[in-house]
N, C-alpha and C. Protein backbone atom coordinates (compact mmCIF):
# COMPACT_ATOMS: atom_id res chain seq x y z
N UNK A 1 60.58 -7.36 -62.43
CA UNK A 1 61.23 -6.80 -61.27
C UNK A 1 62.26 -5.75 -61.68
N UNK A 2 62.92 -5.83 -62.80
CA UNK A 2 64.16 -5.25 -62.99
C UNK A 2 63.28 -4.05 -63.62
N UNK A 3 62.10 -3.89 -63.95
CA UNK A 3 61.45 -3.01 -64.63
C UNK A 3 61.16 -1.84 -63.58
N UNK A 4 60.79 -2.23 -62.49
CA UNK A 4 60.39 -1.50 -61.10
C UNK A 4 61.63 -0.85 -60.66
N UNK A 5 62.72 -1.55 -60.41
CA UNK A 5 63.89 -1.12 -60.14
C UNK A 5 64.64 0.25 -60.84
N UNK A 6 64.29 0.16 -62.19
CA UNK A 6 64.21 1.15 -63.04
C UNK A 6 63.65 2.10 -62.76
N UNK A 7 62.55 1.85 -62.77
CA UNK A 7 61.35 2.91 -62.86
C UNK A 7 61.65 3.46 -60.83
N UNK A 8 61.89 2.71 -60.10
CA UNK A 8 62.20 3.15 -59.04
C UNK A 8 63.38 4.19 -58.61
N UNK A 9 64.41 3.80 -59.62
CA UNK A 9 65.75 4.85 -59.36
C UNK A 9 65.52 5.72 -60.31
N UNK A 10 65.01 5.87 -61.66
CA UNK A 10 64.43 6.99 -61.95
C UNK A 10 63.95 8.12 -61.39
N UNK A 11 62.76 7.71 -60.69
CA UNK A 11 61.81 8.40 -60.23
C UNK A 11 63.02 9.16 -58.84
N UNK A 12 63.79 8.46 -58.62
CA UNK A 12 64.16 9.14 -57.08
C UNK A 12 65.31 9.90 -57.73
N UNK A 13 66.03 9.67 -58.95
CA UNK A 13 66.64 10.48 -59.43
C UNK A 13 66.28 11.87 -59.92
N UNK A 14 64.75 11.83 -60.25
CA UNK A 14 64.65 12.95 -60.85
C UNK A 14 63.83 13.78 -59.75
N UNK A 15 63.43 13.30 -59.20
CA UNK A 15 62.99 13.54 -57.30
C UNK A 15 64.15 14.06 -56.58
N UNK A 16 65.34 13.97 -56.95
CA UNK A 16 66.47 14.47 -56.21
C UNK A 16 66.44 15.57 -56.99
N UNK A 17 66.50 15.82 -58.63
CA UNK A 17 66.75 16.86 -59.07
C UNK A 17 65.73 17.43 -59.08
N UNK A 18 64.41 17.74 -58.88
CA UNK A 18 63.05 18.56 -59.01
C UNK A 18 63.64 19.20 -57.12
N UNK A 19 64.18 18.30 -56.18
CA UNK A 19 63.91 18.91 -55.16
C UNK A 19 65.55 19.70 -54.76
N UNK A 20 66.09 20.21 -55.51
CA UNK A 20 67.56 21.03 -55.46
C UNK A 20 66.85 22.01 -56.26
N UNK A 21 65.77 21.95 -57.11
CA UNK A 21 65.31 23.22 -58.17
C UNK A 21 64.21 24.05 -56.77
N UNK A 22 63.59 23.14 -55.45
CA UNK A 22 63.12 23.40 -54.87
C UNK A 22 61.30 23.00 -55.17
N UNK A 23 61.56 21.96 -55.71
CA UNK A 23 59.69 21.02 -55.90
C UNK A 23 59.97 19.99 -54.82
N UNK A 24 58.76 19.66 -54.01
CA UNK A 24 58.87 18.10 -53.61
C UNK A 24 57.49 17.57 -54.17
N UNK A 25 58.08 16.54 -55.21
CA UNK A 25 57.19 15.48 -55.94
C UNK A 25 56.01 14.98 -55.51
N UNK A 26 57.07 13.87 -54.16
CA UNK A 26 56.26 13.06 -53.60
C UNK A 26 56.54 13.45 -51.72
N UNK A 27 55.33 13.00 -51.08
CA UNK A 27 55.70 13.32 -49.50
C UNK A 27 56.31 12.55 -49.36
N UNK A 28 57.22 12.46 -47.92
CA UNK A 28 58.33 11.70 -47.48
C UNK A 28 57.45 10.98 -46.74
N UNK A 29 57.90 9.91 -46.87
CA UNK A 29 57.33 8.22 -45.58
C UNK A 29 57.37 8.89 -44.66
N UNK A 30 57.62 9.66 -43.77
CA UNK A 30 57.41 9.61 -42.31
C UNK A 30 56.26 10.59 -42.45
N UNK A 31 56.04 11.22 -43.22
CA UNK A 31 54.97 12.63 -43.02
C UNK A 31 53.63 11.87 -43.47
N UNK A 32 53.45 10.67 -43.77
CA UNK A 32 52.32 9.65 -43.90
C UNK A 32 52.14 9.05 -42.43
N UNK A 33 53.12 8.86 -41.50
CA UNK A 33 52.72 8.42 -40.87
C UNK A 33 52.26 9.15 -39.28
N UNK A 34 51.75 7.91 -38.06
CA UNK A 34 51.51 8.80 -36.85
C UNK A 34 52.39 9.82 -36.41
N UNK A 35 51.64 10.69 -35.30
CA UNK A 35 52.76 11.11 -35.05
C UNK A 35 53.28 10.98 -33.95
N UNK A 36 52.82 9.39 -33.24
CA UNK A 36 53.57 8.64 -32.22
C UNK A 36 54.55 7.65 -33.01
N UNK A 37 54.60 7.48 -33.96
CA UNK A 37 55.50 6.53 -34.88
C UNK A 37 56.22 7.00 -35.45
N UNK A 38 56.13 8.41 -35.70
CA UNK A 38 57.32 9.55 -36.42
C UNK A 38 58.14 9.55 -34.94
N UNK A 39 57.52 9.74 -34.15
CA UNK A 39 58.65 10.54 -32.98
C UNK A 39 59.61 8.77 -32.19
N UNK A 40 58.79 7.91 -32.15
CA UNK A 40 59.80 7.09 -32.51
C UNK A 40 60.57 6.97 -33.29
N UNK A 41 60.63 6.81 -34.65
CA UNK A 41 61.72 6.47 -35.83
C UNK A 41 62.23 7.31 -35.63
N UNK A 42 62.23 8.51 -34.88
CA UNK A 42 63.23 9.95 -35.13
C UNK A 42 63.90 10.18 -33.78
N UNK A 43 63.04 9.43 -33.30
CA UNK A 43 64.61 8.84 -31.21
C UNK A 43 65.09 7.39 -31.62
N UNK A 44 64.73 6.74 -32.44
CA UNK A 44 65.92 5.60 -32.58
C UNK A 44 66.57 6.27 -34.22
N UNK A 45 66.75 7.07 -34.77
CA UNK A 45 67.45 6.95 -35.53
C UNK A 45 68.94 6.82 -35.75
N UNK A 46 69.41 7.84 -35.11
CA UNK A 46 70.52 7.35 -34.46
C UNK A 46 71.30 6.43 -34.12
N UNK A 47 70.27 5.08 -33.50
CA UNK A 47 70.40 3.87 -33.18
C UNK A 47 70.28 2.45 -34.35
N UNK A 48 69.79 3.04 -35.23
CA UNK A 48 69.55 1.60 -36.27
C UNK A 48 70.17 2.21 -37.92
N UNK A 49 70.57 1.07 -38.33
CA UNK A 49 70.56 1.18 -39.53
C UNK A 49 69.07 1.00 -40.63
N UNK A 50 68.03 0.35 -39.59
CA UNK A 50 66.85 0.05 -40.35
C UNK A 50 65.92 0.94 -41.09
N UNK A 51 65.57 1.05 -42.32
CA UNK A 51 64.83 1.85 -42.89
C UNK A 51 63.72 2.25 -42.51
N UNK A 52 63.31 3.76 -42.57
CA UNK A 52 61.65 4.22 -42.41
C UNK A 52 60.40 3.24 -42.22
N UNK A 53 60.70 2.40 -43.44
CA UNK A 53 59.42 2.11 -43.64
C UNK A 53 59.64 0.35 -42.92
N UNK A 54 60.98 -0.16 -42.61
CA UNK A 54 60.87 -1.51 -41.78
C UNK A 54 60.97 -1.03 -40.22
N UNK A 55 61.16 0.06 -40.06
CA UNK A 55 60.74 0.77 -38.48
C UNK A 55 59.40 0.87 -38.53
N UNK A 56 58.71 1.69 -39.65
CA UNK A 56 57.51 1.74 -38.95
C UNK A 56 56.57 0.37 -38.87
N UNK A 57 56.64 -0.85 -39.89
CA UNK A 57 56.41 -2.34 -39.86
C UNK A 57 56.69 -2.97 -38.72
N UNK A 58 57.99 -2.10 -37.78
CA UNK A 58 58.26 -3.06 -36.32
C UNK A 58 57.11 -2.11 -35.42
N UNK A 59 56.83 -0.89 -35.32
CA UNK A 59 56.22 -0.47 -34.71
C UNK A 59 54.47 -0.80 -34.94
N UNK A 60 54.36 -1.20 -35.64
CA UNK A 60 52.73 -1.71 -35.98
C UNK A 60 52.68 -3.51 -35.85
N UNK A 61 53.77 -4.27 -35.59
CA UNK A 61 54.27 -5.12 -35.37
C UNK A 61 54.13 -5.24 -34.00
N UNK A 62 54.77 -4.39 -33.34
CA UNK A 62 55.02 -4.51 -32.03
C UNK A 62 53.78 -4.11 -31.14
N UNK A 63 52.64 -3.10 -32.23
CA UNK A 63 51.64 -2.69 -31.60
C UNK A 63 50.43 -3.87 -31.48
N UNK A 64 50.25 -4.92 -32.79
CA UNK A 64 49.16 -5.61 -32.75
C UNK A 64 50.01 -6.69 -31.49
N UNK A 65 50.94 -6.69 -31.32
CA UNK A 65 51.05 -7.91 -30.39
C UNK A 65 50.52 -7.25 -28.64
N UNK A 66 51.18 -5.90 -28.85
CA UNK A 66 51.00 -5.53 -27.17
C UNK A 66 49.17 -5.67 -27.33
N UNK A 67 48.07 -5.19 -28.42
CA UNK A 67 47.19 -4.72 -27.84
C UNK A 67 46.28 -5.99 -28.07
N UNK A 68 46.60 -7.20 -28.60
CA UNK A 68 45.81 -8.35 -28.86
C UNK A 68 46.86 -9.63 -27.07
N UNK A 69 47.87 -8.76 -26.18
CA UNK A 69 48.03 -9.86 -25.30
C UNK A 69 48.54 -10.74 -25.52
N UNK A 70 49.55 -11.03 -26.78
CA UNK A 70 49.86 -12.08 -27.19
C UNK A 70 51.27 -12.37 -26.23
N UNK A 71 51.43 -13.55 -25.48
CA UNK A 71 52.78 -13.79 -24.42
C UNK A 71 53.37 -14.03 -25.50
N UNK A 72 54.96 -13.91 -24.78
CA UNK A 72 56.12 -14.06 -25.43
C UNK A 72 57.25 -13.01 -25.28
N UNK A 73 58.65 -13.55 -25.55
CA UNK A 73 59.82 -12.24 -25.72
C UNK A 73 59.33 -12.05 -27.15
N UNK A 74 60.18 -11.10 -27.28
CA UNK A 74 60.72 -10.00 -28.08
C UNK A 74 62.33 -10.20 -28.54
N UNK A 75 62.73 -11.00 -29.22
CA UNK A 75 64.11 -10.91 -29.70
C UNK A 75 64.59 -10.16 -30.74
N UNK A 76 65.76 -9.61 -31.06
CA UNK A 76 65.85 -8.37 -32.02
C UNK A 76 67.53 -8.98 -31.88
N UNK A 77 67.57 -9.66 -33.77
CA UNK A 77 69.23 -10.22 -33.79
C UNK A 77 69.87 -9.29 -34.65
N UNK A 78 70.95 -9.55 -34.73
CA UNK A 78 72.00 -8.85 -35.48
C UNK A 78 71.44 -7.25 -35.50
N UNK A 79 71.72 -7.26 -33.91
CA UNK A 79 71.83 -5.48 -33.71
C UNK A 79 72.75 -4.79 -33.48
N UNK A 80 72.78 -3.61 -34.49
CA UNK A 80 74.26 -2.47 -34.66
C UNK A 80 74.50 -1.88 -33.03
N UNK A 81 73.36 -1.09 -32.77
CA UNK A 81 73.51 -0.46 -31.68
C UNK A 81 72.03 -0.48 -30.91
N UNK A 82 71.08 -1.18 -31.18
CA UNK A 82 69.70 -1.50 -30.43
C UNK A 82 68.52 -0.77 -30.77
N UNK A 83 68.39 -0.31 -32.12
CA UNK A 83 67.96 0.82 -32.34
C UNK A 83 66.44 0.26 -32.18
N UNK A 84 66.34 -0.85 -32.76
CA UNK A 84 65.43 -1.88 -33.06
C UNK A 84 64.33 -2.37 -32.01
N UNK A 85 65.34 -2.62 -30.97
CA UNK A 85 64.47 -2.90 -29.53
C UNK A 85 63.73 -1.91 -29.38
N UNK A 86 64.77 -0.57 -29.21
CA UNK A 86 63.63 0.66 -28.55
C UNK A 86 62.69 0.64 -29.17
């Protein structure tokens, strides 16, 4: 684990400096994704502290439940400002 961690802040370190020289390495998480799931994460951003990629997990989350009918609430705890619900 501590090996990944490494190799993880590396990589974004030198990803910070390739992209001030004006390279981008790797695409950014949101440009992988829809672009009904981009334009969400980018009207709640504002609203959450939650990362790219556990926004877009609530939004594919939130999608298999609406389109499989499954009853039930929706609870969303320890929220900053609700970013989460929307």
């Amino acid at each position: 684990m501590v090996t990944r961690l490494v190799k993880s802040a590396g990589f974004k370190a030198f990803n910070k400096f390739s992209n001030m020289l004006g390279f981008d390495l790797a695409p950014k998480f949101i440009d992988t994704l829809s672009p009904e799931t981009q334009k969400i994460i980018n009207d709640v951003r504002p609203y959450t502290m939650t990362s790219e990629q556990r926004l877009a997990a609530l939004c594919d989350a939130i999608t298999y439940v609406v389109e499989r009918g499954i009853p039930g609430d929706i609870v969303e705890c320890g929220v900053w400002k609700g970013g989460s619900s929307m």
